[in-house]
Protein backbone atom coordinates (compact mmCIF):
# COMPACT_ATOMS: atom_id res chain seq x y z
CA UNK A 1 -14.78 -23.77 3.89
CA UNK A 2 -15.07 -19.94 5.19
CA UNK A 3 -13.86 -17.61 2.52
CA UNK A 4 -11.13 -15.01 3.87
CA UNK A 5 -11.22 -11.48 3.30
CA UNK A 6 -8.18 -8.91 3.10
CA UNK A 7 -9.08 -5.50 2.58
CA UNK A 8 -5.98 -2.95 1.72
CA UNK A 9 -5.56 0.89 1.44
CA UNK A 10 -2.67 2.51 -0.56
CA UNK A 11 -1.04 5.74 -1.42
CA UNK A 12 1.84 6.69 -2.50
CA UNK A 13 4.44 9.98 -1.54
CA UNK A 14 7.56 11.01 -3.32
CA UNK A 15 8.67 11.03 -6.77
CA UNK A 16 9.81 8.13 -9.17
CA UNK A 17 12.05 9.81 -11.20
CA UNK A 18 15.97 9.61 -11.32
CA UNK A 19 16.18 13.93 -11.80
CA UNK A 20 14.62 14.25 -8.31
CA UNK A 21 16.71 15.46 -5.51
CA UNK A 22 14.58 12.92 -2.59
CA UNK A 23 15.20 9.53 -4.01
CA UNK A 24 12.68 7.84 -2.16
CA UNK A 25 9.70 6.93 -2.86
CA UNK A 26 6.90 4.68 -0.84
CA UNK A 27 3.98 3.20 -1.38
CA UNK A 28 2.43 2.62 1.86
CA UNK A 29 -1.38 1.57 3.62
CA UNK A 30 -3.00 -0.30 5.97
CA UNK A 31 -4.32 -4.21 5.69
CA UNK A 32 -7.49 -5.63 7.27
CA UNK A 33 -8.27 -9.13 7.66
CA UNK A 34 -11.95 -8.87 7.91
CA UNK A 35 -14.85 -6.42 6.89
CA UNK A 36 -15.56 -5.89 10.31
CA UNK A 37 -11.97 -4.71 10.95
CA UNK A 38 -11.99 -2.07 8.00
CA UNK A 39 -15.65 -0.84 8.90
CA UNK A 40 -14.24 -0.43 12.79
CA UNK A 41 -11.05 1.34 11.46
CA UNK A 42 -13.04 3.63 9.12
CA UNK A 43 -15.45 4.89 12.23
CA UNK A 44 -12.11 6.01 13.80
CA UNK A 45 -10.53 7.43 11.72
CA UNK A 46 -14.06 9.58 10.69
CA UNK A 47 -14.28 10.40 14.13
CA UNK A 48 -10.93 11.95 14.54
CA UNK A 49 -11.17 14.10 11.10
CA UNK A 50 -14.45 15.06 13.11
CA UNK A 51 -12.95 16.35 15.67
CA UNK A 52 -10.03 18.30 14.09
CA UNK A 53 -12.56 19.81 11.41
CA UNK A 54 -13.97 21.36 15.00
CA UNK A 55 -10.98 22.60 16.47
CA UNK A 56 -9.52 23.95 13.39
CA UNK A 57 -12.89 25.24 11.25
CA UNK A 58 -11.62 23.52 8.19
CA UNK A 59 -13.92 21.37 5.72
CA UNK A 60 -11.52 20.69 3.01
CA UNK A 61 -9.76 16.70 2.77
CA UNK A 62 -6.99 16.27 5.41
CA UNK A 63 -4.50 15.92 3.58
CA UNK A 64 -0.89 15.22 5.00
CA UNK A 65 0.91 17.97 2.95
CA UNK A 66 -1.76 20.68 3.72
CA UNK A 67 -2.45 20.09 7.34
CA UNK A 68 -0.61 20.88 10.72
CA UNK A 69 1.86 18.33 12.21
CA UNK A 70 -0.30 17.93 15.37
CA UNK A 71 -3.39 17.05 13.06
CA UNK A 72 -0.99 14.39 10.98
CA UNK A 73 0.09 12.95 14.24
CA UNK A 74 -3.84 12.12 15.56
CA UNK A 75 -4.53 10.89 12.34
CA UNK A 76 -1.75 8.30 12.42
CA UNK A 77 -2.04 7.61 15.91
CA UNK A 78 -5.73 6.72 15.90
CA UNK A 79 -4.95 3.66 12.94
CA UNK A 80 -2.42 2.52 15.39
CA UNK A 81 -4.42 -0.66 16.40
CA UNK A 82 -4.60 -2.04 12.28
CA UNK A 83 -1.94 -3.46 10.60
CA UNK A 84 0.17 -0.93 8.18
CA UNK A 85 2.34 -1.83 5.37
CA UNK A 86 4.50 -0.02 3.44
CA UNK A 87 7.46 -0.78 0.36
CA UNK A 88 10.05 2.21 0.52
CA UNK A 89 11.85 2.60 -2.98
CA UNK A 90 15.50 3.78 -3.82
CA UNK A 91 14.98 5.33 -7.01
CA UNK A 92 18.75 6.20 -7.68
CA UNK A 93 18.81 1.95 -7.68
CA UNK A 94 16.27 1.43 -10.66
CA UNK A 95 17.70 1.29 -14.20
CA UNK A 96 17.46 4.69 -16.09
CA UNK A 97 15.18 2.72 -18.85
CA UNK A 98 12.39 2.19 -16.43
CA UNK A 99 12.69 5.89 -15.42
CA UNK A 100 12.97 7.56 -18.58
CA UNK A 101 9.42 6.30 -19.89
CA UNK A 102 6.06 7.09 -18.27
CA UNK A 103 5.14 3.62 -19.38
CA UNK A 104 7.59 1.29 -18.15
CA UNK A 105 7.61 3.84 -14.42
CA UNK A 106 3.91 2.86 -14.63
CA UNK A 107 4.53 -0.65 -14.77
CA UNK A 108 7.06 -0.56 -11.92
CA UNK A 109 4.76 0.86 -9.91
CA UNK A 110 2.44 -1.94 -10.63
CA UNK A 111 5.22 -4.60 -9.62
CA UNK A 112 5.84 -2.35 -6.60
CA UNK A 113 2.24 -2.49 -5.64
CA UNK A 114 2.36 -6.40 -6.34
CA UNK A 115 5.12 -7.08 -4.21
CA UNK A 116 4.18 -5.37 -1.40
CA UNK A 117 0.63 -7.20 -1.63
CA UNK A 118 2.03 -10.62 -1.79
CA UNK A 119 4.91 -9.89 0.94
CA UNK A 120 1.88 -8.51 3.22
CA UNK A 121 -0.26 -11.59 2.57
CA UNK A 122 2.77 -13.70 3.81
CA UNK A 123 3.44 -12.20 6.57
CA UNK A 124 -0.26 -12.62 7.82
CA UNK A 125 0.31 -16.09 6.40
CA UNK A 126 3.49 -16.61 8.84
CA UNK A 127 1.69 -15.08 11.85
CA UNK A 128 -0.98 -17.39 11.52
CA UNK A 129 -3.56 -14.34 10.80
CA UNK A 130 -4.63 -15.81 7.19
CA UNK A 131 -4.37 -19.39 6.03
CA UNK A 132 -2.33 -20.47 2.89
CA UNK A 133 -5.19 -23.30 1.82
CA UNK A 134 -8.84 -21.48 2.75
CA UNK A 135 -10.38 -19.52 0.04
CA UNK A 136 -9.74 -15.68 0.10
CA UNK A 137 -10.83 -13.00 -1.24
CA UNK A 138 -8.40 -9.74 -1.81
CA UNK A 139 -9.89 -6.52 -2.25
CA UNK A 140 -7.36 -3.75 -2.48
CA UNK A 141 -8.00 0.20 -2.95
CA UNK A 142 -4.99 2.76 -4.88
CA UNK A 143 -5.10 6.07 -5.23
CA UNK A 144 -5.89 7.11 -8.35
CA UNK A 145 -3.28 7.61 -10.81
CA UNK A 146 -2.51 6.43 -15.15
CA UNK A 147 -2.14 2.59 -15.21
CA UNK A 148 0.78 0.72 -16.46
CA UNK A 149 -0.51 -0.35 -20.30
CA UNK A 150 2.91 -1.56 -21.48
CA UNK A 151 3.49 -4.91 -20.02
CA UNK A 152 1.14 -8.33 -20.55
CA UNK A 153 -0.74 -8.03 -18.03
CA UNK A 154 -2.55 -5.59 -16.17
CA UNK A 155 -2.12 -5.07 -11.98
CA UNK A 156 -5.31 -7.61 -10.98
CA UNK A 157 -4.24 -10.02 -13.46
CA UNK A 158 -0.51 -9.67 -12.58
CA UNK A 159 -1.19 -10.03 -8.80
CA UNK A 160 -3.76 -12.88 -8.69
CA UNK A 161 -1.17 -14.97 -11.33
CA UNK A 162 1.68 -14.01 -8.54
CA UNK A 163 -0.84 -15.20 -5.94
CA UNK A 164 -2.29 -18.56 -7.37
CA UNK A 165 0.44 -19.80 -9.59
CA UNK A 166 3.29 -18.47 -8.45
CA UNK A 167 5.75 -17.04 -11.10
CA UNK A 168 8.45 -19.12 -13.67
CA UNK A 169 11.34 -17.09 -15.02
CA UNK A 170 12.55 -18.86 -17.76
CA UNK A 171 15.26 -16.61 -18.33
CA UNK A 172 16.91 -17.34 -15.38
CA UNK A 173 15.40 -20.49 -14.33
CA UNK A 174 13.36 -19.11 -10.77
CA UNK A 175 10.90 -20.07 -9.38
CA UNK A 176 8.46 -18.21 -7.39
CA UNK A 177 6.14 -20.86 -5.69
CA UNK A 178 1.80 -19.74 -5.46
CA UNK A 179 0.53 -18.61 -2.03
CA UNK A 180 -2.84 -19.79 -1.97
CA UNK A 181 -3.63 -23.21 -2.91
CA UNK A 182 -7.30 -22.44 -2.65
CA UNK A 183 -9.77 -20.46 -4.57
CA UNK A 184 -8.40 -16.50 -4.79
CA UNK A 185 -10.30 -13.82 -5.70
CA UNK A 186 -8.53 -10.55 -6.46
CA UNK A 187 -10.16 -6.94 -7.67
CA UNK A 188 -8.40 -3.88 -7.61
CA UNK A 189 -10.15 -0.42 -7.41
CA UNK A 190 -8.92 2.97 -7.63
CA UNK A 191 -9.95 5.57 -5.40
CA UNK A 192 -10.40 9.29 -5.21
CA UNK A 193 -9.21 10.39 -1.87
CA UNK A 194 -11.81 13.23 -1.50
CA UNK A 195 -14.16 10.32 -1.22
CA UNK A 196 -12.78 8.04 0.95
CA UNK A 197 -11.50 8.53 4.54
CA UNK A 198 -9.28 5.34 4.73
CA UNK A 199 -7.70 6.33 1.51
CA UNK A 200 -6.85 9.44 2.63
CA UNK A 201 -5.80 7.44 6.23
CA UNK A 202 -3.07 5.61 3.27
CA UNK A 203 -2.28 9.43 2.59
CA UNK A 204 -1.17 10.35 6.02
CA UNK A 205 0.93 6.87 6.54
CA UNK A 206 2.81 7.10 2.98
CA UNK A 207 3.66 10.76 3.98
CA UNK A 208 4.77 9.97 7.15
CA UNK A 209 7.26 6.86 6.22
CA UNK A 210 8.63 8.89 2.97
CA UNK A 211 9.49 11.97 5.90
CA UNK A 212 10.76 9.41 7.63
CA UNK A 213 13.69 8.61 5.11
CA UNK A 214 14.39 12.46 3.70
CA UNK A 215 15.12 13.27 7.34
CA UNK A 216 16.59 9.53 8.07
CA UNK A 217 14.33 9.30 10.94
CA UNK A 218 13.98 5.84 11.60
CA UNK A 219 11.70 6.61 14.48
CA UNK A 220 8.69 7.59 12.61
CA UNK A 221 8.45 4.55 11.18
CA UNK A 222 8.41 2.21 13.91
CA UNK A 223 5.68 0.83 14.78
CA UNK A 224 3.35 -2.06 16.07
CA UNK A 225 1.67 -4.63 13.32
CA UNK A 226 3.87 -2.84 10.64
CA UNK A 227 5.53 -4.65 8.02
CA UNK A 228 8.27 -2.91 5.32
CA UNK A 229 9.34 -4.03 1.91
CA UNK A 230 12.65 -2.38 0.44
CA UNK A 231 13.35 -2.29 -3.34
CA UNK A 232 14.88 -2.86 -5.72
């Protein structure tokens, strides 16, 4: 049996917190289904910083909030041909006790991040891009930022239970059936964008989609091989 890989990029833009004025907030990336795929998508997207560092004299990290719109717009066009993904979050719909403690937003986050891993997987699952019973292995990249330490479990633990068993609520007597019934394999690293271009290519998509909903511009969010979660 061939063991499938799924390679995923995430950032996040906007603020959790109930006192902000934007309540939105997104987590958002891209997905590959193969090495190959990410290693093709990260010679791209090099390329194209190459080529505005030359036009523009800058050396710094492209960074969506400190760049022009032109340079934003080649960065997003040239991931065009890779599946994105993205959850968008209205915060004035969470419960003030999640927001009110830097642990329990931390641990949202996680279930955010969870979510919109498993939802992603099933998609590819539905369009016949992954299969539910081969072997896979899920590699998936965050930015940086604290970790939720308040709940049972921590985010690779949390997603690969989600993934292989599925999830029993007890309390209200759900059930969320597994997705793989074959060997998974999940790790979960955390990346500095500096240091890694399709990071910072997660940067540009999760600024883009959160702009989309401040200015309630549907159209920058449409898009090819794109697939949106909506929470709560």
């Amino acid at each position: 049996m061939t063991e499938q890989t799924v390679i995923i990029y995430l950032d996040d833009s906007g603020v959790l917190d109930s006192n902000h004025p934007v309540k939105h907030f997104v987590y958002a990336g891209y997905i590959f289904i193969s090495k190959d795929e990410k290693d093709y998508a990260k010679r791209r997207y090099i390329s194209t910083i190459k080529n505005i560092r030359r036009s523009s004299g800058r050396v710094d990290e492209l960074k969506a909030a400190k760049i022009s719109i032109k340079s934003k717009r080649k960065l997003y066009q040239v991931m065009k041909p890779f599946h994105s993904i993205a959850a968008h979050v209205w915060t004035d719909k969470i419960y003030e006790s999640i927001l009110s403690n830097n642990l329990s937003k931390h641990r949202y986050k996680d279930y955010v991040v969870k979510m919109l891993v498993k939802k992603s997987l099933k998609n590819l699952i539905d369009k016949e891009l992954i299969k539910s019973d081969d072997d896979i292995n899920i590699i998936l990249n965050v930015d940086e930022q604290p970790t939720s330490s308040d709940g049972f479990y921590g985010l690779r633990e949390s997603i690969y239970e989600e993934l292989k068993f599925g999830i029993t609520n007890w309390d209200y007597g759900s059930v969320r059936p597994p997705l793989f019934t074959a060997e998974v394999k999940v790790s979960v690293h955390y990346f500095v964008s500096e240091h890694n271009y399709l990071g910072q290519s997660a940067d540009i998509i999760a600024n883009r989609i959160w702009v989309s909903y401040c200015h309630d511009d549907i159209s920058l969010r449409q898009r090819d091989k794109h697939f949106l979660l909506t929470l709560p």
